[in-house]
C-alpha atoms as a PDB file:
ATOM      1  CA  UNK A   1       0.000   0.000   0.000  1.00  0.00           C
ATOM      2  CA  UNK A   2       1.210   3.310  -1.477  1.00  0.00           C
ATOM      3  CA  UNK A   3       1.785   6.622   1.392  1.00  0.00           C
ATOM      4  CA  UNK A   4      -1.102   8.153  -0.693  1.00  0.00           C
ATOM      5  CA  UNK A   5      -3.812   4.760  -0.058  1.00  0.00           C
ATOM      6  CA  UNK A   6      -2.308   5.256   3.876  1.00  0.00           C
ATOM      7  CA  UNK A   7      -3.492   8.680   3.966  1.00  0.00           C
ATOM      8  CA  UNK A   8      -6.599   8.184   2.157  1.00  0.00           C
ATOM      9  CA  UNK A   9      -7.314   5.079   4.582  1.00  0.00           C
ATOM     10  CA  UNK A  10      -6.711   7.120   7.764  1.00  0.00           C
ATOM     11  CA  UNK A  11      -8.830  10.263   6.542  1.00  0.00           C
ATOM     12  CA  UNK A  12     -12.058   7.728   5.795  1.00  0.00           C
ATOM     13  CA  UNK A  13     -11.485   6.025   9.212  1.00  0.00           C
ATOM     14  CA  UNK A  14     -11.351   9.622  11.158  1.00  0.00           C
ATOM     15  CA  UNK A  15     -15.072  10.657   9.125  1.00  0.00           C
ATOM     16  CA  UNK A  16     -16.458   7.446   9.957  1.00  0.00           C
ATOM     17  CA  UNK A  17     -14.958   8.042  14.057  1.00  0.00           C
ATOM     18  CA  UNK A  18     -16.628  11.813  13.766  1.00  0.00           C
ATOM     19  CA  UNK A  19     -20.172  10.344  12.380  1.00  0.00           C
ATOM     20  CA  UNK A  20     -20.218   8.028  15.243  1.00  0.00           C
ATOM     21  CA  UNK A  21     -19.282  10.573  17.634  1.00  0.00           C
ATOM     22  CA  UNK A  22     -22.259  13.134  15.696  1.00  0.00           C
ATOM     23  CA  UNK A  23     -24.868  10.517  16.015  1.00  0.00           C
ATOM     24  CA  UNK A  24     -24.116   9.446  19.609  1.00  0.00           C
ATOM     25  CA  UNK A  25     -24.298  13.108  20.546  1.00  0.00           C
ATOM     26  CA  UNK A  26     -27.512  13.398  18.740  1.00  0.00           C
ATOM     27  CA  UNK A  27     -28.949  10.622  20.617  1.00  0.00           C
ATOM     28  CA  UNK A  28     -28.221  12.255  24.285  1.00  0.00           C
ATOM     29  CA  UNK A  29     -29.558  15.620  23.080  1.00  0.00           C
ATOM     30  CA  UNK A  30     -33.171  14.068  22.278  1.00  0.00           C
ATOM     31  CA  UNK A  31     -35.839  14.930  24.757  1.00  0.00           C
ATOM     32  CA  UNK A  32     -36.513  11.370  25.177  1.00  0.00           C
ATOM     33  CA  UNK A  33     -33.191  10.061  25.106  1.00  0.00           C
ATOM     34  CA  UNK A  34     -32.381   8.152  28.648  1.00  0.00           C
ATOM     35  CA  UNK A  35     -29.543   8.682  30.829  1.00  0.00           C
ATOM     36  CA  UNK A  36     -26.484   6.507  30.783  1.00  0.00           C
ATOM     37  CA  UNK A  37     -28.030   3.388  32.038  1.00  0.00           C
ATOM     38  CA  UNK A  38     -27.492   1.859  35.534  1.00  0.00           C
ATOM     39  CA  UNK A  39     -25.736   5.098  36.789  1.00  0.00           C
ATOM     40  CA  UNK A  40     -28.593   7.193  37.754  1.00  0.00           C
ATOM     41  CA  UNK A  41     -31.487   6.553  39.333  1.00  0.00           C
ATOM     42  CA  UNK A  42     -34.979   9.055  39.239  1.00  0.00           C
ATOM     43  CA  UNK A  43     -37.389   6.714  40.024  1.00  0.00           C
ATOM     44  CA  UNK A  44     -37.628   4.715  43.438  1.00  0.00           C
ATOM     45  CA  UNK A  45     -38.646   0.960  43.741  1.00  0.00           C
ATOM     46  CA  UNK A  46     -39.786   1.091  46.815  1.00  0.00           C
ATOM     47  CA  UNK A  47     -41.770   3.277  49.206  1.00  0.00           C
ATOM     48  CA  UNK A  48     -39.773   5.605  51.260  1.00  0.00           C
ATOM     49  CA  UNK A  49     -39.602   4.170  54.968  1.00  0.00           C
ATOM     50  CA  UNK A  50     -43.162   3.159  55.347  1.00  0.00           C
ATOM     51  CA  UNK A  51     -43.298   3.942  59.330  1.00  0.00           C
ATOM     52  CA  UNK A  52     -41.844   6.821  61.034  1.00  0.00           C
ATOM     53  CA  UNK A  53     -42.111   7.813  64.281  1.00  0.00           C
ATOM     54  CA  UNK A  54     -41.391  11.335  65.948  1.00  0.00           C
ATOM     55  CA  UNK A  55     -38.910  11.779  68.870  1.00  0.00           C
ATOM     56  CA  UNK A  56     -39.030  14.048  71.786  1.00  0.00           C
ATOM     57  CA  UNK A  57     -36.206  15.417  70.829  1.00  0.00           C
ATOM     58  CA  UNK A  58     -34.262  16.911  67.872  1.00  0.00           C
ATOM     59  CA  UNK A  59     -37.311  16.295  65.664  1.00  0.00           C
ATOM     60  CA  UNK A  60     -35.439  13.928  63.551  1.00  0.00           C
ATOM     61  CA  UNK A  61     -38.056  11.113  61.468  1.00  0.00           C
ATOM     62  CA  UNK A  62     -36.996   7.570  62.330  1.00  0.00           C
ATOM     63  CA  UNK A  63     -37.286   5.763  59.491  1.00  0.00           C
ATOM     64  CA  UNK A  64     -38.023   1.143  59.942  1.00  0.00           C
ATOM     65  CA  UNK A  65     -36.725   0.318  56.349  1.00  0.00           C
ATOM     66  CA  UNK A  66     -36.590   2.082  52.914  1.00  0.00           C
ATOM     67  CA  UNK A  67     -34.760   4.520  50.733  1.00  0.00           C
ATOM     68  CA  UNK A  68     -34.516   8.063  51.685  1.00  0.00           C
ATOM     69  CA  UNK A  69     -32.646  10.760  49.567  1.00  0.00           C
ATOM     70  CA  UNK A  70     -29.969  13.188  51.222  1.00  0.00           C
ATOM     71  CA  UNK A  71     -27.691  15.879  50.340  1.00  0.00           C
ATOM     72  CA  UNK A  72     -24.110  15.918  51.493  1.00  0.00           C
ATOM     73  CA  UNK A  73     -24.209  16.406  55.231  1.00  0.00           C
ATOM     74  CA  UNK A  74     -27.925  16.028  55.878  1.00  0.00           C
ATOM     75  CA  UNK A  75     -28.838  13.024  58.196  1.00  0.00           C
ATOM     76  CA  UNK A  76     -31.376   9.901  58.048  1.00  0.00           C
ATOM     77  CA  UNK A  77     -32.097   7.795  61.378  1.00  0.00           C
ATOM     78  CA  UNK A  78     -33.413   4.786  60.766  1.00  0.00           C
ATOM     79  CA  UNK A  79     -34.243   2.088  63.744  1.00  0.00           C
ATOM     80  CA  UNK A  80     -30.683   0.551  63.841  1.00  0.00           C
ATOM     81  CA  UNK A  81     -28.734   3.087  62.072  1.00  0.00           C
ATOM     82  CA  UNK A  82     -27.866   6.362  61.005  1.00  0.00           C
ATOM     83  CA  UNK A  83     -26.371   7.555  57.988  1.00  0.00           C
ATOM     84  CA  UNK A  84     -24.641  11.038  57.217  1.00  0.00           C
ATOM     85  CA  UNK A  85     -23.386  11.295  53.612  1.00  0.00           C
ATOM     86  CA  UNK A  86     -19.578  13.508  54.046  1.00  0.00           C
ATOM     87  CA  UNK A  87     -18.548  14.095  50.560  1.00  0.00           C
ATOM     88  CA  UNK A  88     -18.749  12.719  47.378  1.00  0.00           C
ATOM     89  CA  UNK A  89     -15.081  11.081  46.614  1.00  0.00           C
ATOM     90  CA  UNK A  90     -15.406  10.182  42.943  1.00  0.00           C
ATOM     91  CA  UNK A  91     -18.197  10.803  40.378  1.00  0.00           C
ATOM     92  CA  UNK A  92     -16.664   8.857  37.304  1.00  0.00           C
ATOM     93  CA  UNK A  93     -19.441   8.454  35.690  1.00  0.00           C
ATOM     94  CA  UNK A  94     -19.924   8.636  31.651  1.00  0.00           C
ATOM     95  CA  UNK A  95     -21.098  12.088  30.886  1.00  0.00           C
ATOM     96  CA  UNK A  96     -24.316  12.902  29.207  1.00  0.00           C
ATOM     97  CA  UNK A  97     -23.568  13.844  25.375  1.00  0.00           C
ATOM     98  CA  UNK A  98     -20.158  11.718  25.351  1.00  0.00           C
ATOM     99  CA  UNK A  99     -19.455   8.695  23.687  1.00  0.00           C
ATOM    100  CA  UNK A 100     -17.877   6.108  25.992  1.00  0.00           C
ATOM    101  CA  UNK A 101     -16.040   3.577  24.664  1.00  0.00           C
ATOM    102  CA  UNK A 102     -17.348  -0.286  24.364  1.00  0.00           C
ATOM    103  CA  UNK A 103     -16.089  -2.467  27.357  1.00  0.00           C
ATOM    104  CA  UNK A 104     -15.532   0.987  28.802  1.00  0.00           C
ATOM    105  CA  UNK A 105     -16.881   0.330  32.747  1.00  0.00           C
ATOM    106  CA  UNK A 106     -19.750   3.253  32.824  1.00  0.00           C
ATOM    107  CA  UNK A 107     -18.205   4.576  36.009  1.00  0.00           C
ATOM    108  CA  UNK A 108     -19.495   4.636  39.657  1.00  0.00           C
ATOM    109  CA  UNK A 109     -19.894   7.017  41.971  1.00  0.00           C
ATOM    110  CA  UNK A 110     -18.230   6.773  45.597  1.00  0.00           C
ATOM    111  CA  UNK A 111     -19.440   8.808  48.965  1.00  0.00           C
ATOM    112  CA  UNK A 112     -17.104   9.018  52.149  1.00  0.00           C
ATOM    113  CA  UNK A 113     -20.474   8.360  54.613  1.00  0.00           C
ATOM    114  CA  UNK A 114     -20.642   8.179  58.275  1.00  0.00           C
ATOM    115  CA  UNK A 115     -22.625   5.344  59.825  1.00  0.00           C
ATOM    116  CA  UNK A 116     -23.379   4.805  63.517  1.00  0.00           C
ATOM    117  CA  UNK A 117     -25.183   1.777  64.944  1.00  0.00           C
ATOM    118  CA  UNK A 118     -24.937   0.226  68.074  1.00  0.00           C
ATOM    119  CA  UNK A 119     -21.050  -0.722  67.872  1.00  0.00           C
ATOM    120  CA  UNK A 120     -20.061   2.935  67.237  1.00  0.00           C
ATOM    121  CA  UNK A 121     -19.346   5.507  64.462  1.00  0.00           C
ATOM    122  CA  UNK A 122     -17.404   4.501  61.026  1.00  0.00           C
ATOM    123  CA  UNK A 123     -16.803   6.450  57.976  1.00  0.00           C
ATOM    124  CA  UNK A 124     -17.675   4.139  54.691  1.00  0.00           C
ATOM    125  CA  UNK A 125     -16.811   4.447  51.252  1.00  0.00           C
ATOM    126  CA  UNK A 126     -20.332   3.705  50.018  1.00  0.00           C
ATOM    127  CA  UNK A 127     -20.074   2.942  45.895  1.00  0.00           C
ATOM    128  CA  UNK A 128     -23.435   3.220  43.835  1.00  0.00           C
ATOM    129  CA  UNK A 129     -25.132  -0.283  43.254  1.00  0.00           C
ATOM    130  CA  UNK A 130     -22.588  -1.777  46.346  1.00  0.00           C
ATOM    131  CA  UNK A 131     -23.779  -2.860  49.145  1.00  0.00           C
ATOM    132  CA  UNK A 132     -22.647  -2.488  52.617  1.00  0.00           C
ATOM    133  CA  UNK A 133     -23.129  -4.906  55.816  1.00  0.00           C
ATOM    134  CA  UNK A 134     -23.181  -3.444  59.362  1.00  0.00           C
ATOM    135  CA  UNK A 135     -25.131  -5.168  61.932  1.00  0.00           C
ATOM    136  CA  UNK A 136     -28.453  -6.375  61.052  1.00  0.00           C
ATOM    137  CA  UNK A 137     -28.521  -3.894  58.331  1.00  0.00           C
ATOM    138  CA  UNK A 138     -27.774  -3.628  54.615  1.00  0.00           C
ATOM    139  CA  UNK A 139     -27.111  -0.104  53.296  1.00  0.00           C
ATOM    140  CA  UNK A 140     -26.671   0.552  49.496  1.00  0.00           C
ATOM    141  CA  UNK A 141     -25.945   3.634  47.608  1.00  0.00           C
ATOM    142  CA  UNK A 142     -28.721   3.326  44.727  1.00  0.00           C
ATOM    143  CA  UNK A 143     -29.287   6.540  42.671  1.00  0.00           C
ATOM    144  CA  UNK A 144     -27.643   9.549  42.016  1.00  0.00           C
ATOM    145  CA  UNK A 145     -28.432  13.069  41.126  1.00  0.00           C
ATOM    146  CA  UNK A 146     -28.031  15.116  38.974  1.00  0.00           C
ATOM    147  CA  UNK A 147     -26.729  13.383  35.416  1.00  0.00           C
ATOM    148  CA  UNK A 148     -23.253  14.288  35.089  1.00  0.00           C
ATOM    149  CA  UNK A 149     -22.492  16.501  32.156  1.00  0.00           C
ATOM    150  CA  UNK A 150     -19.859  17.431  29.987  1.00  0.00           C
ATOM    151  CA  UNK A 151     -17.696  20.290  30.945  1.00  0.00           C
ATOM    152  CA  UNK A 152     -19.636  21.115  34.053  1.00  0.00           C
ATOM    153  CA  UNK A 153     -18.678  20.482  37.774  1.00  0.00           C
ATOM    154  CA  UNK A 154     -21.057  18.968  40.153  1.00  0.00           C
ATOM    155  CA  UNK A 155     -21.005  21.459  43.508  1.00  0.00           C
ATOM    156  CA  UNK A 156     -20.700  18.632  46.459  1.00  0.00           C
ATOM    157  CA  UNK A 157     -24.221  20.135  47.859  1.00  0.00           C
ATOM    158  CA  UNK A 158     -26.202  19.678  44.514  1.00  0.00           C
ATOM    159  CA  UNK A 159     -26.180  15.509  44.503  1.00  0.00           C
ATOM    160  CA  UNK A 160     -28.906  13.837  45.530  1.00  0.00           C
ATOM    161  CA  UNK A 161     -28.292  10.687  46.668  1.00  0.00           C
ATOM    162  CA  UNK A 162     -30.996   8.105  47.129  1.00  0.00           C
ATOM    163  CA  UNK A 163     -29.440   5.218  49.570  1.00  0.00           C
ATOM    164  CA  UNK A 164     -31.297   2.047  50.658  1.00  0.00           C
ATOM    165  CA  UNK A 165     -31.624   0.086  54.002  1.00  0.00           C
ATOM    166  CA  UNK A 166     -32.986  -3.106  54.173  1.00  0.00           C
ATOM    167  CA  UNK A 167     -32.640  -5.552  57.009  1.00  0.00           C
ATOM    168  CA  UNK A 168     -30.135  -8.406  56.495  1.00  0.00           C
ATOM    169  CA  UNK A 169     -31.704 -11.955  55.158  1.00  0.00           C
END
């Protein structure tokens, strides 16, 4: 193959690489188009903590079971345990309006979160869709908000993040 075939080769390989780029762009700019799957979660599953009760004091709701949905720093008691997200640590998740790679891992999110229970006060790397043990509870980071964007910065106090906890089996 001649240096001008090389050249010609490369230049019809970098259009085709642009058109997919175009039309994967086009796709996350459509009112309808979903975000990147399994990364974000708008919807819940299941009820939010079905029975509270009231305390005397504080006026914090005690939640049984459930999801609930915090901010960085705000707190949710539930019967066994309480959970304070800190900070988010990593948001690597694929960007809305990019085209990630195939086999590329869509990214996770991971939140430094403080969990008290009976045997004391930890501070746990929580990763979305992992699960996390402590006493006879089962706490799992399972949405997060807002879609991550291209070229934008998420400010720490804008996520939402939706966390579950179930009682052990």
């Amino acid at each position: 193959m001649n240096k001008t075939n090389w050249i010609i080769a490369i230049l019809v390989g970098i259009a085709f690489v642009c058109t997919l780029i175009t039309y994967a762009e086009s796709l996350h700019t459509m009112p309808e188009a979903p975000a990147a799957p399994v990364i974000s979660t708008t919807t819940q599953t299941k009820p939010v903590s079905t029975t509270h009760t009231q305390p005397s004091s504080g006026g914090i709701l005690i939640h049984t079971f459930g999801d609930v949905t915090l901010s960085v720093g705000q707190t949710a008691k539930f019967s066994d345990v309480t959970i304070v997200p800190v900070s988010i640590d990593q948001d690597s998740r694929c960007p809305l309006g990019t085209l990630c790679t195939v086999g590329f891992q869509a990214g996770t999110v991971e939140v430094s979160t403080r969990i008290t229970s009976a045997s004391g006060t930890l501070i746990q790397t929580l990763a979305l869709g992992k699960s996390f043990t402590i006493g006879h509870d089962v706490i799992t980071l399972t949405g997060v908000e807002p879609v991550k964007r291209r070229e934008t910065t998420i400010p720490q106090s804008s996520y939402q993040l939706t966390f579950s906890v179930e009682p052990t089996s």
